[in-house]
Protein backbone atom coordinates (compact mmCIF):
# COMPACT_ATOMS: atom_id res chain seq x y z
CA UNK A 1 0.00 0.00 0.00
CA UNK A 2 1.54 3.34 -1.32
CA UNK A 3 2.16 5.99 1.93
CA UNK A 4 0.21 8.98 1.37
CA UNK A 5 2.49 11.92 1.06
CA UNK A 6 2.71 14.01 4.57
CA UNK A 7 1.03 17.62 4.13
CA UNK A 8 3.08 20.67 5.20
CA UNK A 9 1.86 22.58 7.91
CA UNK A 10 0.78 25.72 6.74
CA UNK A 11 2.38 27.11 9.94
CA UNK A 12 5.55 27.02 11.58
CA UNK A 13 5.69 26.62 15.58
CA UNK A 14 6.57 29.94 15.80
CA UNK A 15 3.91 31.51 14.00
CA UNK A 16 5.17 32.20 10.69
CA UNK A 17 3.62 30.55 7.02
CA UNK A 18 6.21 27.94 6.22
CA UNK A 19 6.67 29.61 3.01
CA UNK A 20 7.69 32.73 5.36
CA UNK A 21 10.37 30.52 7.39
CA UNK A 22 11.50 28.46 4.29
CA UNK A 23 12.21 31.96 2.46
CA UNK A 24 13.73 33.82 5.76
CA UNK A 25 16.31 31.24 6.45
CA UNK A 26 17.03 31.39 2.51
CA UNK A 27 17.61 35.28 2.53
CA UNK A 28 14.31 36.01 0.40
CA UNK A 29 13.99 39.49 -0.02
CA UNK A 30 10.16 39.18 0.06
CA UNK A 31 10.43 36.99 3.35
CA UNK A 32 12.93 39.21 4.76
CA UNK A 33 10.15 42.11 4.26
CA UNK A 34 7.30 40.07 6.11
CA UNK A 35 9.36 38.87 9.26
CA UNK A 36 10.25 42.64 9.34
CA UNK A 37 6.48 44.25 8.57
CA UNK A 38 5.87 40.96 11.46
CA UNK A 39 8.37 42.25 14.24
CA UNK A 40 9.08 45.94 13.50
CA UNK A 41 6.39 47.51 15.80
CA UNK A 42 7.26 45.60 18.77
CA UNK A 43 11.25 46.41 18.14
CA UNK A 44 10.45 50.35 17.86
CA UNK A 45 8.20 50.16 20.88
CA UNK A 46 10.83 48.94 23.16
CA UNK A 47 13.64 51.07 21.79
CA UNK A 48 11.28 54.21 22.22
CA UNK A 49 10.20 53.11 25.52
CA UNK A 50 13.33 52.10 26.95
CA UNK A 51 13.82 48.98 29.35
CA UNK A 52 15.70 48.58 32.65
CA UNK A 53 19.05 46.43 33.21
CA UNK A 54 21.99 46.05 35.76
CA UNK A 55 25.50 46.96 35.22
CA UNK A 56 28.51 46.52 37.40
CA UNK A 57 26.08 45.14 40.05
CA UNK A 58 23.59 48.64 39.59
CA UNK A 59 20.25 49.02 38.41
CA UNK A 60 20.05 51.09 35.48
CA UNK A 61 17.12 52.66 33.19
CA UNK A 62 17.67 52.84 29.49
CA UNK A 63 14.67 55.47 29.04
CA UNK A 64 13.96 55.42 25.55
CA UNK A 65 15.32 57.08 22.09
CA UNK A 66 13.38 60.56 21.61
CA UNK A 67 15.26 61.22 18.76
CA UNK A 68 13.54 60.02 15.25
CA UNK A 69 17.07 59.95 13.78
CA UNK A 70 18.55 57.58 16.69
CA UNK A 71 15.70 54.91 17.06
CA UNK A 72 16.10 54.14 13.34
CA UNK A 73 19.55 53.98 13.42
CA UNK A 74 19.24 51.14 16.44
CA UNK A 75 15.79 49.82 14.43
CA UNK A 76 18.27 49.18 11.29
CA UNK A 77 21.18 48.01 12.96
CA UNK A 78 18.98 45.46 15.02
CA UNK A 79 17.52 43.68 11.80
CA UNK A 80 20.78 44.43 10.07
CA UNK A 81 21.93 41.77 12.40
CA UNK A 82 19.15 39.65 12.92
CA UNK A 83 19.43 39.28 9.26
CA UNK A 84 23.08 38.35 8.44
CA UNK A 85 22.94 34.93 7.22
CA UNK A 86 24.33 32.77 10.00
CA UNK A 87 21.74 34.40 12.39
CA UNK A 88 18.86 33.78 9.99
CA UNK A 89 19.77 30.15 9.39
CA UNK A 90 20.13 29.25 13.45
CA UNK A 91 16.62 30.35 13.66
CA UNK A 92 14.46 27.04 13.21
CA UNK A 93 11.09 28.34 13.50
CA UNK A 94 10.33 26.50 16.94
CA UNK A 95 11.07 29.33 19.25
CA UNK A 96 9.30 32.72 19.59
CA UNK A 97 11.17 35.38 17.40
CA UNK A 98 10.34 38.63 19.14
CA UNK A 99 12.34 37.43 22.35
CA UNK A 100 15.51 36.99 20.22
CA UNK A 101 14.64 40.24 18.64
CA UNK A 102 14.45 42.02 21.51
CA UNK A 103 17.69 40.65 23.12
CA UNK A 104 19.38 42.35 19.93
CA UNK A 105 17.60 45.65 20.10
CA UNK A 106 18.91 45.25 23.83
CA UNK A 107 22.58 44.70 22.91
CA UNK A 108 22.65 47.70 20.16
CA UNK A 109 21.81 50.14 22.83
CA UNK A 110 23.99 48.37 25.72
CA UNK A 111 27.09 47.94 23.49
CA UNK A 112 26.92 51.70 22.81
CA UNK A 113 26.16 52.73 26.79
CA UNK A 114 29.12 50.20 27.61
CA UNK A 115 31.21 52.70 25.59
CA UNK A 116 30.10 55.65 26.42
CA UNK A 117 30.73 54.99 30.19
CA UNK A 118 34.11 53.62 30.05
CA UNK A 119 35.46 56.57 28.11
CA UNK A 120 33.02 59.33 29.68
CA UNK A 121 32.51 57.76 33.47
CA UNK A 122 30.88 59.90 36.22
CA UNK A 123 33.13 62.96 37.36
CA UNK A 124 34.91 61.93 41.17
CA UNK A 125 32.00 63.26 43.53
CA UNK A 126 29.44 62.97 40.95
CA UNK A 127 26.46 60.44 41.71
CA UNK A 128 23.62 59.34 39.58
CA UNK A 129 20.33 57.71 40.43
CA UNK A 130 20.57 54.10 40.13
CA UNK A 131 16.96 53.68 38.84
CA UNK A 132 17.23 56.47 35.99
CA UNK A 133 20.34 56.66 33.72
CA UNK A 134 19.17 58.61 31.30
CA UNK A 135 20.97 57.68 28.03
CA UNK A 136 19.29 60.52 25.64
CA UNK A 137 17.18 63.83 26.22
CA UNK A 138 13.51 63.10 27.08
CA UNK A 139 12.96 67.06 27.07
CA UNK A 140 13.85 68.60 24.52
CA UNK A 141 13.64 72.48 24.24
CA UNK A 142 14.60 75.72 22.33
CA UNK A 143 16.93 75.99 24.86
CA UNK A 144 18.17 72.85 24.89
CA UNK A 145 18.57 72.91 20.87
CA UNK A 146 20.18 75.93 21.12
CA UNK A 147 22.86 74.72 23.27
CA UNK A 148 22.96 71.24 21.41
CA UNK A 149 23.72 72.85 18.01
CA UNK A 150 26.32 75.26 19.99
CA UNK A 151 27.74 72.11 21.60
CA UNK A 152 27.89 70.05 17.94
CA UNK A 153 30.04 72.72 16.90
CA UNK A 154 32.64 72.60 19.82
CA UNK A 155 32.91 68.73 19.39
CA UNK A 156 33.18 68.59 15.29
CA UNK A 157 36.34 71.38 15.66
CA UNK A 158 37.82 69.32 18.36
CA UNK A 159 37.68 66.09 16.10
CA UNK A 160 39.10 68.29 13.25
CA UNK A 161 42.07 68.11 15.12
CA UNK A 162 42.48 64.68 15.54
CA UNK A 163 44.67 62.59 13.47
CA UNK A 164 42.97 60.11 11.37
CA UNK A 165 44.24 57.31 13.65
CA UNK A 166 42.94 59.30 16.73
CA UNK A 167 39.29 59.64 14.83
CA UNK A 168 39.05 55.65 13.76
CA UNK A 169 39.60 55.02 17.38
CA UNK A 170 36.58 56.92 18.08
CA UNK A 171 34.55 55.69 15.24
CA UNK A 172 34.97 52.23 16.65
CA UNK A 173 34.32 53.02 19.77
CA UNK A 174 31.07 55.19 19.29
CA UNK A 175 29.64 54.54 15.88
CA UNK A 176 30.30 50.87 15.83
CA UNK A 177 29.75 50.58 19.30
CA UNK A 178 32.73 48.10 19.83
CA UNK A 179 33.97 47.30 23.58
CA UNK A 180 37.57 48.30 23.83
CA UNK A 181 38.96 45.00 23.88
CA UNK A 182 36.89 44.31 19.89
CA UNK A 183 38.20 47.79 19.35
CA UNK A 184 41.94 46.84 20.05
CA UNK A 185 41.47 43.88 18.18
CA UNK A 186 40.16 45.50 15.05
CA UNK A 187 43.17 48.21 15.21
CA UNK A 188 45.79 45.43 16.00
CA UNK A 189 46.86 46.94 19.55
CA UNK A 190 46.76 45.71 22.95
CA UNK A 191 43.47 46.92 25.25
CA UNK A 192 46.33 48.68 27.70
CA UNK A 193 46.87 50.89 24.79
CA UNK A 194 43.48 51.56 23.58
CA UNK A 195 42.63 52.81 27.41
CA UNK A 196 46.10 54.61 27.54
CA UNK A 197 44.70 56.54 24.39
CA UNK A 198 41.14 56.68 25.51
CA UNK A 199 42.27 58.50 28.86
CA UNK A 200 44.10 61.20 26.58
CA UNK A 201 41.54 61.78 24.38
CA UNK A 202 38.91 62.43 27.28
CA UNK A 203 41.79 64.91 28.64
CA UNK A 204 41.96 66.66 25.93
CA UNK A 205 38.38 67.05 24.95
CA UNK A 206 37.29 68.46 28.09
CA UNK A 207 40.14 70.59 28.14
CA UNK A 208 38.63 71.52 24.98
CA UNK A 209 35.04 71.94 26.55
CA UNK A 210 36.59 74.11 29.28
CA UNK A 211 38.53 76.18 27.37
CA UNK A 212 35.25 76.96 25.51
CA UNK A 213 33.44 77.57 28.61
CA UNK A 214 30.88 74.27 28.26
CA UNK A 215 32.64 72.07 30.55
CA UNK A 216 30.96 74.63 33.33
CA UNK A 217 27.96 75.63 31.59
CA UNK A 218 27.16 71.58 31.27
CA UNK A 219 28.70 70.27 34.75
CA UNK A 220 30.45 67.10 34.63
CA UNK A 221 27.42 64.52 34.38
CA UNK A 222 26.22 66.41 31.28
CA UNK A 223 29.65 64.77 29.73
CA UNK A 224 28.78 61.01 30.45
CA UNK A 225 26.49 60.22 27.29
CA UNK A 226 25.59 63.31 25.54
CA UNK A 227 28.98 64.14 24.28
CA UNK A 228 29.67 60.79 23.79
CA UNK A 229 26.11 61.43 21.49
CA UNK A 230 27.44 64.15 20.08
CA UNK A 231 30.91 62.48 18.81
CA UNK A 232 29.05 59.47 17.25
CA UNK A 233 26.53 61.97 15.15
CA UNK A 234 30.01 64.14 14.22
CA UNK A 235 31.50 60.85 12.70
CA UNK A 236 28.99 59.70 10.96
């Protein structure tokens, strides 16, 4: 007696058409499109929204990007990677996908706070709430543009002064978000060095600041991610 040939399910475990999975793990453009049009809207709600995690043993608050030009830069860089091939064929369509998502979206914005706070750490006296690190401006203002703008100006003449060696350092650090240990790697140098370099550069940019008057006019725990901010937008 013949076997009657088994019938695809027309879902996957995780929700998907099994056309959808079939195509995603492929690298189908028009798959790619529906497992983003699928996901997207959860992604952008937690990167605008923010989340909480713990850091060096402290409780932290990412609060959210308020900046439209920021939360797509984290939206494309979390499917970028979600995307690459060897993520999309590890994926086997049994497990939820918006948890694995979401642990990206998490790591774009931690990789780049990781950064920011090893190169721009809290002044010595300086505290901050343990519940609220704010990692961008939830109020903005005309004021607040004003001095932004004023600010973007100060840090693109500083990095005009760099040396090119100086400013791929810094593009590593706080466009690509690598730790300093990937960013030693990538330049071929030992992570003594790229901290030995890192503590020079913070020198001499808020010697910079100062000499322009906006270390005082920002106080010290301005410096910890809004400069940092600031540098990444400059190199871009």
């Amino acid at each position: 007696m013949q076997e009657e040939p088994r019938l695809e399910s027309p879902r996957s475990p995780c929700g998907w058409p099994t056309a959808t999975l079939r195509g995603f793990r492929a690298g189908d453009p028009a798959a790619l499109r529906e497992v983003y049009r699928l996901h997207v809207g959860d992604v952008t709600g937690l990167l605008r929204h923010g989340f909480s995690f713990e850091s060096a043993g402290r409780a932290h608050r990412f609060v959210g990007y308020d900046s439209a030009f920021e939360l797509q830069d984290a939206l494309h860089e979390t499917f970028r990677r979600a995307f690459e091939p060897a993520a999309r064929q590890a994926f086997d369509g049994i497990r939820p996908y918006t948890p694995y998502l979401r642990m990206i979206a998490r790591n774009v914005v931690l990789r780049t706070f990781r950064a920011q706070r090893e190169m721009f750490p809290l002044a010595d006296g300086d505290t901050a709430e343990p519940d609220a690190i704010v990692l961008v401006d939830t109020e903005p203002s005309a004021e607040h543009d004003a001095l932004a703008r004023e600010m973007q100006g100060i840090v693109r003449a500083f990095l005009d002064t760099l040396p090119a060696a100086d400013r791929e350092l810094l593009t590593l650090r706080f466009v690509e978000g690598l730790s300093q240990r990937d960013a030693a790697d990538s330049l071929g140098l030992g992570r003594q060095q790229i901290r030995g370099r890192e503590a020079k550069l913070r020198q001499a940019l808020l010697d910079h600041l100062h000499r322009h008057d906006a270390g005082t006019t920002l106080g010290a725990t301005w410096i910890a991610g809004p400069i940092a901010a600031l540098i990444a937008e400059a190199l871009r």
